[in-house]
C-alpha atoms as a PDB file:
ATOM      1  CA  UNK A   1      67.499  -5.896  38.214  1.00  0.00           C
ATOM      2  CA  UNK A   2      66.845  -9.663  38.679  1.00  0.00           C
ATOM      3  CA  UNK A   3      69.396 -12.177  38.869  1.00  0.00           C
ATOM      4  CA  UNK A   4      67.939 -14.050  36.186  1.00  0.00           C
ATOM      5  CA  UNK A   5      67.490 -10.785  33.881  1.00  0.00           C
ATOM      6  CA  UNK A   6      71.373  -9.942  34.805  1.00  0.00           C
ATOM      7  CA  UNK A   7      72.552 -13.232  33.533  1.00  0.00           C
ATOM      8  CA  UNK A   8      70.118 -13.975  30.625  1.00  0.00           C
ATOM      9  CA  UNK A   9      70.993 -10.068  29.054  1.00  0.00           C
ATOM     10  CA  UNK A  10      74.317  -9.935  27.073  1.00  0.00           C
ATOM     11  CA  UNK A  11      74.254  -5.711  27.162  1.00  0.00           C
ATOM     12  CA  UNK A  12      73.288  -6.067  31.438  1.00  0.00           C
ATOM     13  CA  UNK A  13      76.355  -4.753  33.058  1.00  0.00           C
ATOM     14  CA  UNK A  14      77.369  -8.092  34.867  1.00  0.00           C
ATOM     15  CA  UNK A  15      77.856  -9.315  31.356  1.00  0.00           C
ATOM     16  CA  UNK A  16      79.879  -6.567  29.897  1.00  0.00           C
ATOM     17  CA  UNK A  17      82.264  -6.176  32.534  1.00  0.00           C
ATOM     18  CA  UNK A  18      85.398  -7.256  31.228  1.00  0.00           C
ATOM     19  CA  UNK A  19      86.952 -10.811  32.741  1.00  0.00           C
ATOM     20  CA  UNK A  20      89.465  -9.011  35.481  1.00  0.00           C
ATOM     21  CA  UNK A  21      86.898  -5.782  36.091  1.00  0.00           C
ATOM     22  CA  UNK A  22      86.252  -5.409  39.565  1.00  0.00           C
ATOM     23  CA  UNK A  23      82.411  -5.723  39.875  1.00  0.00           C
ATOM     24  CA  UNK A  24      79.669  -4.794  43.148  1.00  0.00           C
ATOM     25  CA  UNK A  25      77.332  -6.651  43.879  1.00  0.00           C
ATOM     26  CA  UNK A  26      74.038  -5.308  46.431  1.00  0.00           C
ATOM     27  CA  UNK A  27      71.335  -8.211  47.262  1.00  0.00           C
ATOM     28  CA  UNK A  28      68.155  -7.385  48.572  1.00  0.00           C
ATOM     29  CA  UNK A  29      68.392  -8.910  51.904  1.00  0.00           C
ATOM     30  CA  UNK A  30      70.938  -6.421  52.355  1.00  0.00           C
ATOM     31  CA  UNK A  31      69.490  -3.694  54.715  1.00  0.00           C
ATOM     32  CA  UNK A  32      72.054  -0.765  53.187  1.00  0.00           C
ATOM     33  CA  UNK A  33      70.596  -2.078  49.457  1.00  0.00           C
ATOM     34  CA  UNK A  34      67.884   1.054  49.080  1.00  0.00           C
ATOM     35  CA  UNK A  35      69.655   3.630  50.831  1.00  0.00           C
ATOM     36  CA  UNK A  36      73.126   2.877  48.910  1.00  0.00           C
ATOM     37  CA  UNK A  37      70.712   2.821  45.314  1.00  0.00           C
ATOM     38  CA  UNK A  38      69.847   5.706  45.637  1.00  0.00           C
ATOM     39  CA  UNK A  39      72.765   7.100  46.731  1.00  0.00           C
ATOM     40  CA  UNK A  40      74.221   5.689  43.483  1.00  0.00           C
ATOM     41  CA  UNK A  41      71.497   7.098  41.290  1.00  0.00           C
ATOM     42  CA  UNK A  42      71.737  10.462  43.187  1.00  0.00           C
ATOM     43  CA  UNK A  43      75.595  11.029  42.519  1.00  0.00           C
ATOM     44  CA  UNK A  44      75.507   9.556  38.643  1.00  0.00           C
ATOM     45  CA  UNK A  45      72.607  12.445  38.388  1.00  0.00           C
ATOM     46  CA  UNK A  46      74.826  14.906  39.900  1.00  0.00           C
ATOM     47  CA  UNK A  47      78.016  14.112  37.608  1.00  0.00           C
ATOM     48  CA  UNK A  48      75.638  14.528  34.395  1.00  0.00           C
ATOM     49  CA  UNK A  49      76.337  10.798  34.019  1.00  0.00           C
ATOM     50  CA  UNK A  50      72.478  10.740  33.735  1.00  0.00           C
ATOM     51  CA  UNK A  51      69.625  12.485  33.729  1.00  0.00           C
ATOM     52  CA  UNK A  52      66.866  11.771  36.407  1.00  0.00           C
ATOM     53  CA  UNK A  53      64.358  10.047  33.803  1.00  0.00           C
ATOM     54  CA  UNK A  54      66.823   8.205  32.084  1.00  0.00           C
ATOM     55  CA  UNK A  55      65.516   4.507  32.619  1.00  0.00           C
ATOM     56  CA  UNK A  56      68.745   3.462  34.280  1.00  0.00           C
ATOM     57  CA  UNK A  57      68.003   5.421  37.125  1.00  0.00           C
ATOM     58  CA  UNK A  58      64.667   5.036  37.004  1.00  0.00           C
ATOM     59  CA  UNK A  59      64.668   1.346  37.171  1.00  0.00           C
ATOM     60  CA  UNK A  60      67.589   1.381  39.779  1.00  0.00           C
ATOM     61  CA  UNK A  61      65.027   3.871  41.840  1.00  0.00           C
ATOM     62  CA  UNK A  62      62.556   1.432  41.298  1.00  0.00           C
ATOM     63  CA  UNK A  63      64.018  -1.431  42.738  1.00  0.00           C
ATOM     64  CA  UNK A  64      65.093   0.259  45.213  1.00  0.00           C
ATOM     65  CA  UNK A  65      61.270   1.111  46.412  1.00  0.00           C
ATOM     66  CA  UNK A  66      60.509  -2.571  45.747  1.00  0.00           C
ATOM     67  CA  UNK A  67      63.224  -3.826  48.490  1.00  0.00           C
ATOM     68  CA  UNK A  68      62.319  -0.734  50.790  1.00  0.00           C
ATOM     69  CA  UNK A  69      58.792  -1.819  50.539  1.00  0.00           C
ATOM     70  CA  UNK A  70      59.854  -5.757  51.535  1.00  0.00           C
ATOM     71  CA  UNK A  71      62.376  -4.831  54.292  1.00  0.00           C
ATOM     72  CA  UNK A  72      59.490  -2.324  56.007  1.00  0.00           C
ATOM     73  CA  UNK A  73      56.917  -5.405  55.488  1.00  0.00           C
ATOM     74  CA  UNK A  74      58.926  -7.673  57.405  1.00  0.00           C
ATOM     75  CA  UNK A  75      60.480  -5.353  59.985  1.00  0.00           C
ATOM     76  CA  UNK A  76      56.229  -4.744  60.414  1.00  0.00           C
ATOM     77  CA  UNK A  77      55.693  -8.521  60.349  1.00  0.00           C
ATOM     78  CA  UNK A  78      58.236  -8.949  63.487  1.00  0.00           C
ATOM     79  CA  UNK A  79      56.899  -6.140  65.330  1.00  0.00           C
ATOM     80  CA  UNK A  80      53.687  -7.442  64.929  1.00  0.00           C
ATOM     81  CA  UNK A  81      54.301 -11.038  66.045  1.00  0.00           C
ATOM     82  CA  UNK A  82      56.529  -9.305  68.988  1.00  0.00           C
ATOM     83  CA  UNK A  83      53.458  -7.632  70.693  1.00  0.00           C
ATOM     84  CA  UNK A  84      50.994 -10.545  69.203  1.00  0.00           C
ATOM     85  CA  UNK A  85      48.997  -8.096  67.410  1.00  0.00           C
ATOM     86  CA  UNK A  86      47.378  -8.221  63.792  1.00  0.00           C
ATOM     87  CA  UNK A  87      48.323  -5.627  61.459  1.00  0.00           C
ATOM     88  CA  UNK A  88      45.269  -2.973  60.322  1.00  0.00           C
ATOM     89  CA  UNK A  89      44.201  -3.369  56.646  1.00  0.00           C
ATOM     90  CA  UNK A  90      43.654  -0.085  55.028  1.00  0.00           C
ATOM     91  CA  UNK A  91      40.405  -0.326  53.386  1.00  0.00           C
ATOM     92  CA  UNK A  92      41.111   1.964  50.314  1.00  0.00           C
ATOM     93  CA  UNK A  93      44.336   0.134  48.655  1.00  0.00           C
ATOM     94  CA  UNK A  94      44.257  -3.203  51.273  1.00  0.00           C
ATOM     95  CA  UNK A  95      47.621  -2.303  52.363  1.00  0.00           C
ATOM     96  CA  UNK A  96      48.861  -2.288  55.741  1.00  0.00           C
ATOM     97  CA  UNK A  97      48.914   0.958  56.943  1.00  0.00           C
ATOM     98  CA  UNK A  98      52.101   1.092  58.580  1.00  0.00           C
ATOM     99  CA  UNK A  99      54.090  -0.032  56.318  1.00  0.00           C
ATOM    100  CA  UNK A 100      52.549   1.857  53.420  1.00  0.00           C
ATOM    101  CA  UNK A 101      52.898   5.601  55.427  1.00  0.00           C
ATOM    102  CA  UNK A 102      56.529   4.664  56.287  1.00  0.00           C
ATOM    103  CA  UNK A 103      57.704   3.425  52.770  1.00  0.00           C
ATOM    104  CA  UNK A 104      55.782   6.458  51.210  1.00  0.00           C
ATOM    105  CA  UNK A 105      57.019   9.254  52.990  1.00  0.00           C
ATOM    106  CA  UNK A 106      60.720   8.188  52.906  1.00  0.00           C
ATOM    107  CA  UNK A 107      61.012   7.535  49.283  1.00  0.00           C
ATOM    108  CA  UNK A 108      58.999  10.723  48.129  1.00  0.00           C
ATOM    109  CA  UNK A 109      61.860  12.309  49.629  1.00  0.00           C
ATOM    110  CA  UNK A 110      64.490  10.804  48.492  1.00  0.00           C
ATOM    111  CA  UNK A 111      63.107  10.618  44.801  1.00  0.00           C
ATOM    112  CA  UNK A 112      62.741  14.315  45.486  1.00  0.00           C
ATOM    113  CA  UNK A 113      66.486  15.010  46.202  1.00  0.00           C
ATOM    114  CA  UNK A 114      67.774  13.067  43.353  1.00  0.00           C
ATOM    115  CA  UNK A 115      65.151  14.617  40.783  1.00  0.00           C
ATOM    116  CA  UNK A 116      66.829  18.672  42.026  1.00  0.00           C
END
């Protein structure tokens, strides 16, 4: 979720953690952020806390993806300007190829693990 949606939401879970609740806090810089999502979806699935579909965990699942997807793009970005090379478009979604095969395989397994 968004900063902005966290704060501006009086049901988000920032905002009904009670005054002395001890609160986490991931930001998407943070390289652990997808990996430790979907850990966190994974084992609220596994206690029956949730069900896979249930839009908590999709959304969480989501966002995860979304940060996966902009830590591979710049990782790509450096390696790129490292060996001075332009990245290949691929000509059937205009995505860089790299990045796109990477990001894809990794998170159709994961999503897989947590949807068993």
């Amino acid at each position: 979720m968004k900063k902005r949606d966290e704060i501006s939401d009086p049901n988000s879970c920032l905002n009904r953690a009670g005054e002395d609740e001890t609160i986490f806090t991931l930001r998407a810089h943070d390289i652990a952020f997808p990996y430790t999502v979907r850990q966190w979806a994974e084992e609220r699935v596994r206690l029956g806390k949730n069900e896979p579909d249930d839009e908590q965990i999709t959304s969480a699942l989501n966002d995860a993806r979304e940060v996966e997807e902009q830590h591979l793009g710049e990782a790509a970005d450096a390696i790129y300007a490292v060996l001075g090379l332009v990245p290949a478009m691929n000509a059937a979604d205009g995505r860089d190829g790299f990045r796109y095969f990477d990001f894809h395989a990794y998170s159709q397994t994961m999503e897989a693990r947590i949807a068993i």
